[in-house]
Protein backbone atom coordinates (compact mmCIF):
# COMPACT_ATOMS: atom_id res chain seq x y z
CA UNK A 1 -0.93 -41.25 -60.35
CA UNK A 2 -3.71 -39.17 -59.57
CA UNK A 3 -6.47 -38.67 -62.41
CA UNK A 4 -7.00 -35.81 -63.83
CA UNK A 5 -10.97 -35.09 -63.32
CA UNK A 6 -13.04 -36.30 -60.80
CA UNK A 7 -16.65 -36.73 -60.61
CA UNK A 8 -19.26 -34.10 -59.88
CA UNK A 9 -20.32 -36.77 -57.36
CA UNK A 10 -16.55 -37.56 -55.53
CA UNK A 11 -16.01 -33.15 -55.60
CA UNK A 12 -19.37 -33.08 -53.84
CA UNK A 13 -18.55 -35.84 -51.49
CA UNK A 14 -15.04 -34.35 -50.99
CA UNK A 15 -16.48 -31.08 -49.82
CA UNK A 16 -18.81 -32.56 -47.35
CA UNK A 17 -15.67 -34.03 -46.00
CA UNK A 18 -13.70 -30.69 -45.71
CA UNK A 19 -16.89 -28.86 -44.36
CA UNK A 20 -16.99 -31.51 -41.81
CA UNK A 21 -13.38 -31.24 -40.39
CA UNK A 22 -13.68 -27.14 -40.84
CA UNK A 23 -16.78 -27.18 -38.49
CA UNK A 24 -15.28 -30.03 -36.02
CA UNK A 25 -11.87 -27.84 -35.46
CA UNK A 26 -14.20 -24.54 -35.60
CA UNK A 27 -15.57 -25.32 -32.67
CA UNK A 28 -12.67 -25.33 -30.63
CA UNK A 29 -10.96 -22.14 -29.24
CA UNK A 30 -8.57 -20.33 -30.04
CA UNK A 31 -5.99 -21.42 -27.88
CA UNK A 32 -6.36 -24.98 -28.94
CA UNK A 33 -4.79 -24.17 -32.46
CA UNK A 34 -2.53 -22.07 -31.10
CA UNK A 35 -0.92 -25.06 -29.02
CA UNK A 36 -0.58 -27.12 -31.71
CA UNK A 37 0.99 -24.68 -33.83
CA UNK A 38 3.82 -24.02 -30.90
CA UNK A 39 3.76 -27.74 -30.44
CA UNK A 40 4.68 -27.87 -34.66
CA UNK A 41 7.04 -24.90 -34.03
CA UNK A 42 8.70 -26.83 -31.58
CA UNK A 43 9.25 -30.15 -33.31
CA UNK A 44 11.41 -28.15 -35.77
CA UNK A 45 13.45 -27.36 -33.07
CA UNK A 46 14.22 -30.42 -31.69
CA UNK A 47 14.68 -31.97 -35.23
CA UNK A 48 17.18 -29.10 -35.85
CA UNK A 49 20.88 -30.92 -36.54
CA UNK A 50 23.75 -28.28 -35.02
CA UNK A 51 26.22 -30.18 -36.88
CA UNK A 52 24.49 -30.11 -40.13
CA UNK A 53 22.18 -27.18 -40.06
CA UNK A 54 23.97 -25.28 -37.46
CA UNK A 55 22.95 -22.36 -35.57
CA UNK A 56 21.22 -20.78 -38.20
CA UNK A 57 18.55 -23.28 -38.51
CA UNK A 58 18.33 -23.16 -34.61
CA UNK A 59 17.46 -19.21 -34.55
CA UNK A 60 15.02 -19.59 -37.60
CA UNK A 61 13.42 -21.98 -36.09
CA UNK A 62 13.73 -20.45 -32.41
CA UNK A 63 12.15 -16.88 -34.09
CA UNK A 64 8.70 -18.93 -34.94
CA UNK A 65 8.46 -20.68 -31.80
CA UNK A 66 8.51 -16.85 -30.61
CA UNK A 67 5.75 -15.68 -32.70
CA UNK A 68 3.92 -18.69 -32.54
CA UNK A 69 4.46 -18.19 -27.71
CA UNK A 70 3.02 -14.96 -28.18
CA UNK A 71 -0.28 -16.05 -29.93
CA UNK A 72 -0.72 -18.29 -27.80
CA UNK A 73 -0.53 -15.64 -25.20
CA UNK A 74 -3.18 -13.70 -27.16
CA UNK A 75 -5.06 -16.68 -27.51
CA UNK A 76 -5.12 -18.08 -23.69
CA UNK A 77 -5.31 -14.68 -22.12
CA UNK A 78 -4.68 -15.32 -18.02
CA UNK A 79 -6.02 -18.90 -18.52
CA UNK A 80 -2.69 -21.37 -18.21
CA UNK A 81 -0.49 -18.24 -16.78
CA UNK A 82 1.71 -20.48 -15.08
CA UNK A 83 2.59 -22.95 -18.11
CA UNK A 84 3.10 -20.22 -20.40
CA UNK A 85 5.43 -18.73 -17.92
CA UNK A 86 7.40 -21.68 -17.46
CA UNK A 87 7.46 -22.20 -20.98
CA UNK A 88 8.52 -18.48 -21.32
CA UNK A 89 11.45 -18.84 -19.22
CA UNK A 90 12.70 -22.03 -21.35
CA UNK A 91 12.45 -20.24 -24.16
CA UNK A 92 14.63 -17.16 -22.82
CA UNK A 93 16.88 -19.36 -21.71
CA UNK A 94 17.32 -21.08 -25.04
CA UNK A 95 17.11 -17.52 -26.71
CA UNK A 96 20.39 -16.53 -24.71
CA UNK A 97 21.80 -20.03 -25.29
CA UNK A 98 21.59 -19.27 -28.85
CA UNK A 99 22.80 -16.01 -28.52
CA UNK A 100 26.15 -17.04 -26.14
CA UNK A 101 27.04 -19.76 -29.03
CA UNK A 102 26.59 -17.78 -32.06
CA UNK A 103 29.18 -15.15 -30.60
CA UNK A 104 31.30 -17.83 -29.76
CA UNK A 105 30.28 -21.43 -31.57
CA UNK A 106 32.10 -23.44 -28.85
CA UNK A 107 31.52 -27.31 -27.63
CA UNK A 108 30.80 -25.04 -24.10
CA UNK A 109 28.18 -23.11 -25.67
CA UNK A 110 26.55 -25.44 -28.32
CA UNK A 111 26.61 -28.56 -25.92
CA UNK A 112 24.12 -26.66 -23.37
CA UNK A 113 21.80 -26.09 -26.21
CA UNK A 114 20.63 -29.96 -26.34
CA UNK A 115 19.74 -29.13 -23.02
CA UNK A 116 17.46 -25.59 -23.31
CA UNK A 117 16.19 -27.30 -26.02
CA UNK A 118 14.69 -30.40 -24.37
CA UNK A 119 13.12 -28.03 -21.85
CA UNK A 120 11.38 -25.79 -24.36
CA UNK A 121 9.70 -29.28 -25.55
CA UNK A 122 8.69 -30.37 -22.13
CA UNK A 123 7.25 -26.91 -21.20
CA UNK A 124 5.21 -27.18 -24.23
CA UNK A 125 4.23 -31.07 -23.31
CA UNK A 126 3.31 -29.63 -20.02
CA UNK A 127 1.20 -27.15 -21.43
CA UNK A 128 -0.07 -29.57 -23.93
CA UNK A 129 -1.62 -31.53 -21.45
CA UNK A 130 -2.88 -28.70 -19.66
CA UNK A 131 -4.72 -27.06 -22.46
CA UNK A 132 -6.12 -30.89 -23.33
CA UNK A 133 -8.95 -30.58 -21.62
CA UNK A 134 -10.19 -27.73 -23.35
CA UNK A 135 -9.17 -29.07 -26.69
């Protein structure tokens, strides 16, 4: 149960805490946020069930690692060109994965996806530990 008011000293000492963490990630750029929000984006993916949440789930979830590829993009500029571009070509392939077993939901279309899947995660580890060092 939480209480219902808190001191003016524990709201003070709360704040210091949350200006603290706000100026620690502040200081890091852009792209470093933008990794770890692809990296979240990406998660989803792989926890995505076909059998239970089906192929819907998988493009949701496929549509935000999207947005979140191309601000990183925006974000790293020319700086990790070459993971980015691996990482874009997992994701295409996925994309037309997804695309090949929502016109035809098939154990020859969906089975593959496990696959394009797993190497949209380890493009994204790869960049992960690429971007690291900035981070």
């Amino acid at each position: 149960m939480f209480p219902t008011h808190m001191s003016a000293s524990a709201v003070a000492a709360l704040l210091v805490v949350v200006a603290t963490v706000s100026a620690c990630n502040s200081d890091k750029p852009a792209v470093c946020s933008s990794v770890d929000e692809l990296t979240s984006s990406v998660d989803n993916l792989k926890d995505v069930n076909l059998t239970e949440n089906g192929l819907s789930q998988l493009q949701t979830d496929l549509t935000q690692v999207t947005a979140d590829l191309g601000q990183l993009k925006d974000d790293a500029k020319q700086q990790y060109a070459s993971q980015i571009s691996n990482l874009e070509t997992s994701v295409t392939a996925l994309t037309s994965g997804v695309q090949a077993a929502t016109a035809d939901p098939s154990a020859a279309t969906i089975g593959p996806l496990v696959s394009a899947i797993s190497a949209v995660a380890s493009s994204v580890q790869a960049l992960g530990q690429a971007v690291s060092d900035t981070c």
